[in-house]
C-alpha atoms as a PDB file:
ATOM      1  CA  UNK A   1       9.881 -77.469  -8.406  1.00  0.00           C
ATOM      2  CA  UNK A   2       6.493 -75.996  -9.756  1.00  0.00           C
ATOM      3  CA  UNK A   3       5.611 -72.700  -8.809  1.00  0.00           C
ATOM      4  CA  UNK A   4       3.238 -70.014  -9.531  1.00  0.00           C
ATOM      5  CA  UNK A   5       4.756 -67.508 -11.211  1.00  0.00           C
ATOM      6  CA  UNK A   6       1.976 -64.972 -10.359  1.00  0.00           C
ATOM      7  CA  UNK A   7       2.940 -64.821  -6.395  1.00  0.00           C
ATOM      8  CA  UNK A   8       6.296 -64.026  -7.103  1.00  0.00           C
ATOM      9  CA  UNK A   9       7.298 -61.107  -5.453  1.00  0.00           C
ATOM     10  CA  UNK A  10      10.321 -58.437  -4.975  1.00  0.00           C
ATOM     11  CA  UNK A  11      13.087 -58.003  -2.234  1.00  0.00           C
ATOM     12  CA  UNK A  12      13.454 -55.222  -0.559  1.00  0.00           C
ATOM     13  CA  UNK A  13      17.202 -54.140   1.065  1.00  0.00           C
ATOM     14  CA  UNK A  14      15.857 -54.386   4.509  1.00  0.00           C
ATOM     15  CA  UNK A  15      15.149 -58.413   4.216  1.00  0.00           C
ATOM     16  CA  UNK A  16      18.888 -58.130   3.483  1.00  0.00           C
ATOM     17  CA  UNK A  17      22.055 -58.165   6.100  1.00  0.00           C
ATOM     18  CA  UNK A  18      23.795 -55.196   6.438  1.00  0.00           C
ATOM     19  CA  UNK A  19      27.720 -56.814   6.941  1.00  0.00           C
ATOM     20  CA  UNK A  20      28.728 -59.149   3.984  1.00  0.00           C
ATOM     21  CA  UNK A  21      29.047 -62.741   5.297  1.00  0.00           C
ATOM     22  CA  UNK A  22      33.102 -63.759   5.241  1.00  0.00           C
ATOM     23  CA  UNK A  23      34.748 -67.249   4.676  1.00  0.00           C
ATOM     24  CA  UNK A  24      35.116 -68.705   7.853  1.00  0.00           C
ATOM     25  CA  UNK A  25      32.088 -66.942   9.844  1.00  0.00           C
ATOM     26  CA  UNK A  26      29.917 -68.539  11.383  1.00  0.00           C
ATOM     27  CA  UNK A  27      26.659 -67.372  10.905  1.00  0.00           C
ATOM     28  CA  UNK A  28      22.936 -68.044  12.570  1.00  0.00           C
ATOM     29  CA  UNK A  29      20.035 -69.077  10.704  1.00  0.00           C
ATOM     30  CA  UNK A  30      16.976 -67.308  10.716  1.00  0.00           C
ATOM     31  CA  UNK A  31      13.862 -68.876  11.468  1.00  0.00           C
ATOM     32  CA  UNK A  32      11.931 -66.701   9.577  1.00  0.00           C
ATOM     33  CA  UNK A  33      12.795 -67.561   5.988  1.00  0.00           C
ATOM     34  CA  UNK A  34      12.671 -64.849   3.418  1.00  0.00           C
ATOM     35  CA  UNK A  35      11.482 -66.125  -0.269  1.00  0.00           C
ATOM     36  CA  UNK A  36      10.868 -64.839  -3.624  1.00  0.00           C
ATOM     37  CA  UNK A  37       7.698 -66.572  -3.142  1.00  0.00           C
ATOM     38  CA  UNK A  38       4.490 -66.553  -0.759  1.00  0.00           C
ATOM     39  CA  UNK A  39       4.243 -70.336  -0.030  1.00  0.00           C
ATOM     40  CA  UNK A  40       0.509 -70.755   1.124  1.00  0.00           C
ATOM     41  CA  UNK A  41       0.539 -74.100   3.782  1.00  0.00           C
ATOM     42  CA  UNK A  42      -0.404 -76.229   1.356  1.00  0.00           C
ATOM     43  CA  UNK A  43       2.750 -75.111  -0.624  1.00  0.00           C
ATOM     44  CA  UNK A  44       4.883 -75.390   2.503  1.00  0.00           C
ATOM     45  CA  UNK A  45       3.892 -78.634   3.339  1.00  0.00           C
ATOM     46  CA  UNK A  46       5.099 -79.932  -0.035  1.00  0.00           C
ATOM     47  CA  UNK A  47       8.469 -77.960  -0.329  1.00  0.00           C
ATOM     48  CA  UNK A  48       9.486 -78.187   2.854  1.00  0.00           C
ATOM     49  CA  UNK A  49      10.810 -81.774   4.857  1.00  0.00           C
ATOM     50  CA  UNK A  50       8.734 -81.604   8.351  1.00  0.00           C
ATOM     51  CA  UNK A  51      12.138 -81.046   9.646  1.00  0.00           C
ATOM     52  CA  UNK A  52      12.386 -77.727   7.792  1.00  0.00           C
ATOM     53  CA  UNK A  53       8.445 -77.085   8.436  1.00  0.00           C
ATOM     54  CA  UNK A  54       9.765 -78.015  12.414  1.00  0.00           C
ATOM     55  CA  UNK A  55      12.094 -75.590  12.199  1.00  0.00           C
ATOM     56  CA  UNK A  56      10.184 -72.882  10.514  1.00  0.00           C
ATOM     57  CA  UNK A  57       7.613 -72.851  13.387  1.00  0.00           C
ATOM     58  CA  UNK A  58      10.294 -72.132  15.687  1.00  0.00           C
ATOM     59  CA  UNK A  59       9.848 -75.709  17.454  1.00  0.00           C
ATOM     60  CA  UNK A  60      13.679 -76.760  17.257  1.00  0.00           C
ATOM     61  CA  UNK A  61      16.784 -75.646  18.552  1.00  0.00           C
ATOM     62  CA  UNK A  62      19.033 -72.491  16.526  1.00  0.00           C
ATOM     63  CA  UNK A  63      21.445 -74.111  13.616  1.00  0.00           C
ATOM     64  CA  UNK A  64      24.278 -72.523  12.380  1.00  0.00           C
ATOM     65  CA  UNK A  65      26.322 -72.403   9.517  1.00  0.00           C
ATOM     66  CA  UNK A  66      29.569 -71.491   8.067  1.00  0.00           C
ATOM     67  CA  UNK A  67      30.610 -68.898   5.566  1.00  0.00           C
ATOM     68  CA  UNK A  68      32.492 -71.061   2.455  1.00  0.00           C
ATOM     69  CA  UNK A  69      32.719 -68.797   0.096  1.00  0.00           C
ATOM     70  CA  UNK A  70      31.388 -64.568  -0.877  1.00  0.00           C
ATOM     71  CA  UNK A  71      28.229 -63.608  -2.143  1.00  0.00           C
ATOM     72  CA  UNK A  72      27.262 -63.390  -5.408  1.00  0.00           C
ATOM     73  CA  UNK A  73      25.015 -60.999  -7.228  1.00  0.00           C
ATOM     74  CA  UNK A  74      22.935 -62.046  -9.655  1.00  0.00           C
ATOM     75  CA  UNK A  75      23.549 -59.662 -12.981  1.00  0.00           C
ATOM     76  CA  UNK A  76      19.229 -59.556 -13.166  1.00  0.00           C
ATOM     77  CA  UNK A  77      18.579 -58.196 -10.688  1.00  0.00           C
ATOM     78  CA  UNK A  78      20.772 -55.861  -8.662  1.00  0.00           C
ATOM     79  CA  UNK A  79      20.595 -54.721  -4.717  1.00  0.00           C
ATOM     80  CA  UNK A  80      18.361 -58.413  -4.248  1.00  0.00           C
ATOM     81  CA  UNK A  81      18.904 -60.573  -1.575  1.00  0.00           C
ATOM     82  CA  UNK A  82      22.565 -62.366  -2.564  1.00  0.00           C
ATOM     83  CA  UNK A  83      23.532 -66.080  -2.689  1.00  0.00           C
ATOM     84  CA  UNK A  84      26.192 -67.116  -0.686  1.00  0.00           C
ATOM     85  CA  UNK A  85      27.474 -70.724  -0.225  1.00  0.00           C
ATOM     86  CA  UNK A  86      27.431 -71.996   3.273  1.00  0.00           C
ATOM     87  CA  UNK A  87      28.761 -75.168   5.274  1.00  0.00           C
ATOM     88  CA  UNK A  88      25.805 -77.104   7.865  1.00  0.00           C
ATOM     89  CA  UNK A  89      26.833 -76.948  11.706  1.00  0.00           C
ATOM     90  CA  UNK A  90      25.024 -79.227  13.641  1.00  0.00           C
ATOM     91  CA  UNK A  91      24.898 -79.266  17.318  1.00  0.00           C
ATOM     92  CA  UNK A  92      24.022 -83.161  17.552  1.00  0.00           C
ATOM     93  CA  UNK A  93      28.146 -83.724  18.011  1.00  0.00           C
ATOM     94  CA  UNK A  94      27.476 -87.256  18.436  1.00  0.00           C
ATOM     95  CA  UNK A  95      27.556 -87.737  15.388  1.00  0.00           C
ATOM     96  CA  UNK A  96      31.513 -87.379  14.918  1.00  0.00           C
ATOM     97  CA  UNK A  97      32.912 -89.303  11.543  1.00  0.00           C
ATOM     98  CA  UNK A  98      35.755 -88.955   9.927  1.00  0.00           C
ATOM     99  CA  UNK A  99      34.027 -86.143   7.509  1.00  0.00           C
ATOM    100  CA  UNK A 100      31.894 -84.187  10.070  1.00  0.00           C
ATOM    101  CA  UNK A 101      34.335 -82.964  12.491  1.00  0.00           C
ATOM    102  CA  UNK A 102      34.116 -81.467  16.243  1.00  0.00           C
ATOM    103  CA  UNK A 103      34.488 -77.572  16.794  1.00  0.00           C
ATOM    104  CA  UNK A 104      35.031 -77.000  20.309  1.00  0.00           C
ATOM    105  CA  UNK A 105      33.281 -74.184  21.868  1.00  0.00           C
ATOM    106  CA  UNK A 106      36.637 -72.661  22.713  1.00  0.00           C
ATOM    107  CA  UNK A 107      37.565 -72.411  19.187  1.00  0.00           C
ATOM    108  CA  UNK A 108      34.054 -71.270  17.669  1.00  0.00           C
ATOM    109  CA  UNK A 109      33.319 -68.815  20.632  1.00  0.00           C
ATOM    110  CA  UNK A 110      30.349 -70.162  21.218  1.00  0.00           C
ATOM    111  CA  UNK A 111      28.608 -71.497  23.933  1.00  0.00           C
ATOM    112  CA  UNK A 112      28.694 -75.014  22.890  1.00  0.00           C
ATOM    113  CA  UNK A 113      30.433 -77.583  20.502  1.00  0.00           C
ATOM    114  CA  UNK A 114      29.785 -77.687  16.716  1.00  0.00           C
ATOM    115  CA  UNK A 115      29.716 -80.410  14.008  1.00  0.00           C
ATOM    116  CA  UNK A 116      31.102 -79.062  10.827  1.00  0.00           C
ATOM    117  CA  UNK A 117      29.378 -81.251   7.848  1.00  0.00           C
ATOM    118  CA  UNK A 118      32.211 -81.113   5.706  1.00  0.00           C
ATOM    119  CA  UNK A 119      29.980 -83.047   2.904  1.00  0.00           C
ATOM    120  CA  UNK A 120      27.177 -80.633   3.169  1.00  0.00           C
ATOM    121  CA  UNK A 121      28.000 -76.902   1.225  1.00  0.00           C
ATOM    122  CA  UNK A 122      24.535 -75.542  -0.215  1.00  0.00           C
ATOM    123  CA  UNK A 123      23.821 -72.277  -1.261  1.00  0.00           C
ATOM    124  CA  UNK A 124      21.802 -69.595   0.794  1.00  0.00           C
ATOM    125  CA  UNK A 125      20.175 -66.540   0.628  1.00  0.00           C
ATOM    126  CA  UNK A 126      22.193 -64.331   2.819  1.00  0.00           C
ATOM    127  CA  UNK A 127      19.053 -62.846   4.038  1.00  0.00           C
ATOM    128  CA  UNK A 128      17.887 -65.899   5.644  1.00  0.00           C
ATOM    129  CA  UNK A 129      20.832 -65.593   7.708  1.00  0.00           C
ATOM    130  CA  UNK A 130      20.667 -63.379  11.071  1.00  0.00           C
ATOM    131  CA  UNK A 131      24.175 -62.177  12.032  1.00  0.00           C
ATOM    132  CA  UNK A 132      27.710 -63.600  12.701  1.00  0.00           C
ATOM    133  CA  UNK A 133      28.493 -65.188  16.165  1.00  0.00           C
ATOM    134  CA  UNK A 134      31.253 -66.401  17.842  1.00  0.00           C
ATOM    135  CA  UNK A 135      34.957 -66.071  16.490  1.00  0.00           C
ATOM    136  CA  UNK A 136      35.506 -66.187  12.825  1.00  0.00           C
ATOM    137  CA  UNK A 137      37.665 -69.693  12.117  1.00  0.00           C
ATOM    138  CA  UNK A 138      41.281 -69.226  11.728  1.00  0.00           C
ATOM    139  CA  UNK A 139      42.131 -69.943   7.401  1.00  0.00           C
ATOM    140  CA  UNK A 140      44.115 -73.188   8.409  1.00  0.00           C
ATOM    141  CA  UNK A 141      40.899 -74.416  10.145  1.00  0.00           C
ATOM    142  CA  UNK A 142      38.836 -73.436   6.931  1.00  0.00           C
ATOM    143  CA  UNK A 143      41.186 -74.881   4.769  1.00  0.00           C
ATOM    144  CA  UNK A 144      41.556 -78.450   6.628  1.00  0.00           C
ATOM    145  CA  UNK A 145      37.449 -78.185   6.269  1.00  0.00           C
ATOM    146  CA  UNK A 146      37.545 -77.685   2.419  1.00  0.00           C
ATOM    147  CA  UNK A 147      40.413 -80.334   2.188  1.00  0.00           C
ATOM    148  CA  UNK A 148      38.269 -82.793   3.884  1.00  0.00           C
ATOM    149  CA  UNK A 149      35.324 -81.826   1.678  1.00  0.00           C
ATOM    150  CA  UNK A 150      37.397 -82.129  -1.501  1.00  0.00           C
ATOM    151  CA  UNK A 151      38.621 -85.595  -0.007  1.00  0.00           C
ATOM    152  CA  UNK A 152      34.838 -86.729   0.384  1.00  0.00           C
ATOM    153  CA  UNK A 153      34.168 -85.898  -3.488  1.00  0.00           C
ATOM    154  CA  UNK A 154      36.979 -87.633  -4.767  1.00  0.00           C
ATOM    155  CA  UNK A 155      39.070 -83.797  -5.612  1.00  0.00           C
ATOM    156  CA  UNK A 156      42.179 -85.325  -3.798  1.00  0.00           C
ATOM    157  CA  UNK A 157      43.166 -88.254  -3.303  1.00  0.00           C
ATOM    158  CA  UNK A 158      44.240 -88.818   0.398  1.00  0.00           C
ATOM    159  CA  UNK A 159      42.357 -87.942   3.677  1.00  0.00           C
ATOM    160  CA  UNK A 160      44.345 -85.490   5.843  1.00  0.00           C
ATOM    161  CA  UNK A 161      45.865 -87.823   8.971  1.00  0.00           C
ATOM    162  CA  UNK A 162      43.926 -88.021  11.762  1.00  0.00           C
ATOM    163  CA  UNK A 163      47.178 -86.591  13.662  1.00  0.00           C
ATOM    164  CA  UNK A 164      46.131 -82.683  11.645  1.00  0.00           C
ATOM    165  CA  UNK A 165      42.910 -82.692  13.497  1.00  0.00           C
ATOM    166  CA  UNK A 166      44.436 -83.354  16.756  1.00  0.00           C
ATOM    167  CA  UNK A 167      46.533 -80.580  16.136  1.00  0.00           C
ATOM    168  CA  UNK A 168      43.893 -78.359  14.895  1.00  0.00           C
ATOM    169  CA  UNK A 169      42.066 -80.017  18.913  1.00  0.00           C
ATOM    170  CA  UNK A 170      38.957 -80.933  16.622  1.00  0.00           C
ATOM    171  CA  UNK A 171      38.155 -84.482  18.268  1.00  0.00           C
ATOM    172  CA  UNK A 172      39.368 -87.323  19.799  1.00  0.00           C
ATOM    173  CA  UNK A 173      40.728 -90.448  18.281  1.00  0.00           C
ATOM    174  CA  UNK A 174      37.198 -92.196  18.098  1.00  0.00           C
ATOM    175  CA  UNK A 175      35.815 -91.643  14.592  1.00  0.00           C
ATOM    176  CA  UNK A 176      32.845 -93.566  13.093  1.00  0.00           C
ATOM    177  CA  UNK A 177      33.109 -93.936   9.408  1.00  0.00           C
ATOM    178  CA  UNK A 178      30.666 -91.930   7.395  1.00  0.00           C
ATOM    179  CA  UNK A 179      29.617 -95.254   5.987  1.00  0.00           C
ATOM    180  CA  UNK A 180      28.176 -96.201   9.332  1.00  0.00           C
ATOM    181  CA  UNK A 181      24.781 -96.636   9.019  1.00  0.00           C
ATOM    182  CA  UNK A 182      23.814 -94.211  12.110  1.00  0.00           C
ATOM    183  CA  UNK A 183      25.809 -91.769  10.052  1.00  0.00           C
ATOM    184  CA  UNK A 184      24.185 -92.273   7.585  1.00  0.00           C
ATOM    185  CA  UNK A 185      20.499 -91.836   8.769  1.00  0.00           C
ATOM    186  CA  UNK A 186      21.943 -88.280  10.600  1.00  0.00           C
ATOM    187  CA  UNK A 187      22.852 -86.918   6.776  1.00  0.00           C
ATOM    188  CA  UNK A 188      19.363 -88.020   5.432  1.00  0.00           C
ATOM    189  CA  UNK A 189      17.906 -85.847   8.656  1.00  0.00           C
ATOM    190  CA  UNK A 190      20.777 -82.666   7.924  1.00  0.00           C
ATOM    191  CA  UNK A 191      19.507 -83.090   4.182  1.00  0.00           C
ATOM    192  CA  UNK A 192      16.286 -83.148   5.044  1.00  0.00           C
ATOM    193  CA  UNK A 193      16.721 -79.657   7.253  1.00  0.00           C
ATOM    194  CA  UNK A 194      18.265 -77.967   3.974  1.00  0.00           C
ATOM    195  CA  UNK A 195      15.336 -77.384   2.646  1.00  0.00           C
ATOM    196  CA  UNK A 196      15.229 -74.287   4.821  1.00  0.00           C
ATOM    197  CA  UNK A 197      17.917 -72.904   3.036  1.00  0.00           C
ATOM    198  CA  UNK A 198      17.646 -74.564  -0.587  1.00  0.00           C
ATOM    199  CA  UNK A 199      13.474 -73.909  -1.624  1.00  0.00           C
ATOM    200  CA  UNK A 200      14.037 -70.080  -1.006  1.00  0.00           C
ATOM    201  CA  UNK A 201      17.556 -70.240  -3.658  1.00  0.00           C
ATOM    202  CA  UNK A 202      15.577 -72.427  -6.500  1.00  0.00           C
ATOM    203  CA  UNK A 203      12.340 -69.991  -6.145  1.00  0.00           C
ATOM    204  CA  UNK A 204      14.767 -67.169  -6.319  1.00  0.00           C
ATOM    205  CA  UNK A 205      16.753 -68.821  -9.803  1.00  0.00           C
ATOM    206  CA  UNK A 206      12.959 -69.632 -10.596  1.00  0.00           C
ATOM    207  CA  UNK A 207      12.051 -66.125 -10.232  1.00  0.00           C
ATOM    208  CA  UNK A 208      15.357 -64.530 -12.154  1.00  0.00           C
ATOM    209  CA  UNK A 209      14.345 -67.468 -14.868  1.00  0.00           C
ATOM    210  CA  UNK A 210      10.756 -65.766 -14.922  1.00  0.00           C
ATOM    211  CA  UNK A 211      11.948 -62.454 -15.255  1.00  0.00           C
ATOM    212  CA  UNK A 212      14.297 -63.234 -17.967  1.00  0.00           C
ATOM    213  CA  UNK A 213      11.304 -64.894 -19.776  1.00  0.00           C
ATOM    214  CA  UNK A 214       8.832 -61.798 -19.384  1.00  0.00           C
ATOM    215  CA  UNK A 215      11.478 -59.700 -20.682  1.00  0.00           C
ATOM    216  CA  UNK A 216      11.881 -61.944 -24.419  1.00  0.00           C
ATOM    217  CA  UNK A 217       8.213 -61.990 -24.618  1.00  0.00           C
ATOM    218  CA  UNK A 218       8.062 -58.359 -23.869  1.00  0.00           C
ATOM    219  CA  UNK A 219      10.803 -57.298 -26.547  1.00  0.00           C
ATOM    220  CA  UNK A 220       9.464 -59.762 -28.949  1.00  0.00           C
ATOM    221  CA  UNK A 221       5.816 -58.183 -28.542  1.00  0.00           C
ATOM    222  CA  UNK A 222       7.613 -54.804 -28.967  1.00  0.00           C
ATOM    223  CA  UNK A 223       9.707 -55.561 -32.166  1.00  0.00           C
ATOM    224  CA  UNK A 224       6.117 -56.857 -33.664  1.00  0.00           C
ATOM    225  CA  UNK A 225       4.621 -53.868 -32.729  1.00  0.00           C
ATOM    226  CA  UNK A 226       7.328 -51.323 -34.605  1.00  0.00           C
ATOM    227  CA  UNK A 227       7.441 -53.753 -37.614  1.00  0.00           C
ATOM    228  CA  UNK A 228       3.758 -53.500 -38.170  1.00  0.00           C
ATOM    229  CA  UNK A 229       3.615 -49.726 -38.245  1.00  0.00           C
ATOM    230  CA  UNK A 230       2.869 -48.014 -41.196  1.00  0.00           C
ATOM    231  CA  UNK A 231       6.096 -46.447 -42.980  1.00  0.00           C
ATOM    232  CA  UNK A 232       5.604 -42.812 -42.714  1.00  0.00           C
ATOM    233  CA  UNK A 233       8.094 -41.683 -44.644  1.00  0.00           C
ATOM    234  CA  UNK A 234       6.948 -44.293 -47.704  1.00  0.00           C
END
């Protein structure tokens, strides 16, 4: 991604949340986006997917994700908006497979049922998410997630049996496979719709990248500058 290093511009703590996002919250998206970066429409309209632009505008319903794993702070740059690495829940829960699996509203808390993309963890900026709703998901459910995940990227080697997600009242018995091709066209969408949450993290590494330069250029303009004064005790 190109960008122009001149627009770049600082956090502030109150673009940040307050409450540290925890494994196994589930958390709402913002629609206002907080960047590292003033993307003029041009900008946006290259960055973004039109599902993310959709989105942006405020012309599509809430989304939702869940907390995988704590925030991390970058070692640059401290009190910034942090990265935390999240897990997509979809609301289309048609789309049941035997790696995005039902949430029930009873479970969740919320007012409706959830698709957890088991595939799909990308990182965030916690400030482009609003607050935690709903009931924070039990560790066996957040495990039985990750274990799926892992099973999806070839870390284990056997799916979890259909019976555990019964248990865990997930779904029914009628899974598609994720090879199906309507499956398939639903993860190109949900990929698509990242972009809301993946152009603000690579401007930010951009902008920690652009620091880090400024900085060598700046100590290496500074070293030149004490070895070309004159000796003055010579």
């Amino acid at each position: 991604m190109r960008v122009n290093l001149g627009k770049f511009i600082f956090f502030n703590q109150e673009m940040c949340n307050i409450s540290t996002p925890q494994p196994g919250e589930i958390w709402k998206v913002n629609y206002l986006v907080q960047s590292p970066l003033n993307f003029v429409s041009q900008e946006q309209q290259t960055l973004y997917s039109s599902l993310a632009r959709n989105f942006l505008a405020g012309n599509s319903p809430p989304r939702y994700v869940m907390i995988v794993k704590e925030l991390e702070l970058s070692e640059e740059i401290e009190e910034q908006c942090l990265i935390v690495y999240v897990m997509l829940l979809s609301i289309e829960t048609d789309f049941v497979s035997n790696i995005d699996l039902l949430i029930p509203a009873k479970i969740s808390g919320l007012d409706q049922d959830l698709l957890a993309e088991t595939w799909h963890i990308i990182p965030a900026l916690a400030c482009n998410l609003i607050q935690p709703v709903g009931k924070r998901l039990s560790r066996q459910i957040y495990d039985y997630l990750l274990t799926v995940r892992d099973y999806h990227h070839g870390l284990v080697s056997q799916l979890p049996a259909i019976t555990e997600i019964q248990h865990l009242k997930f779904t029914d018995e009628s899974l598609y496979s994720a090879n199906n091709p309507k499956i398939q066209d639903f993860y190109k969408a949900e990929q698509a719709w990242s972009d809301v949450l993946t152009v603000p993290v690579a401007a930010y590494y951009s902008y920690l990248k652009s620091i880090s330069f400024t900085n060598a250029i700046l100590n290496e303009a500074l070293q030149l500058e004490q070895d070309l004064q004159p000796d003055i005790g010579g």
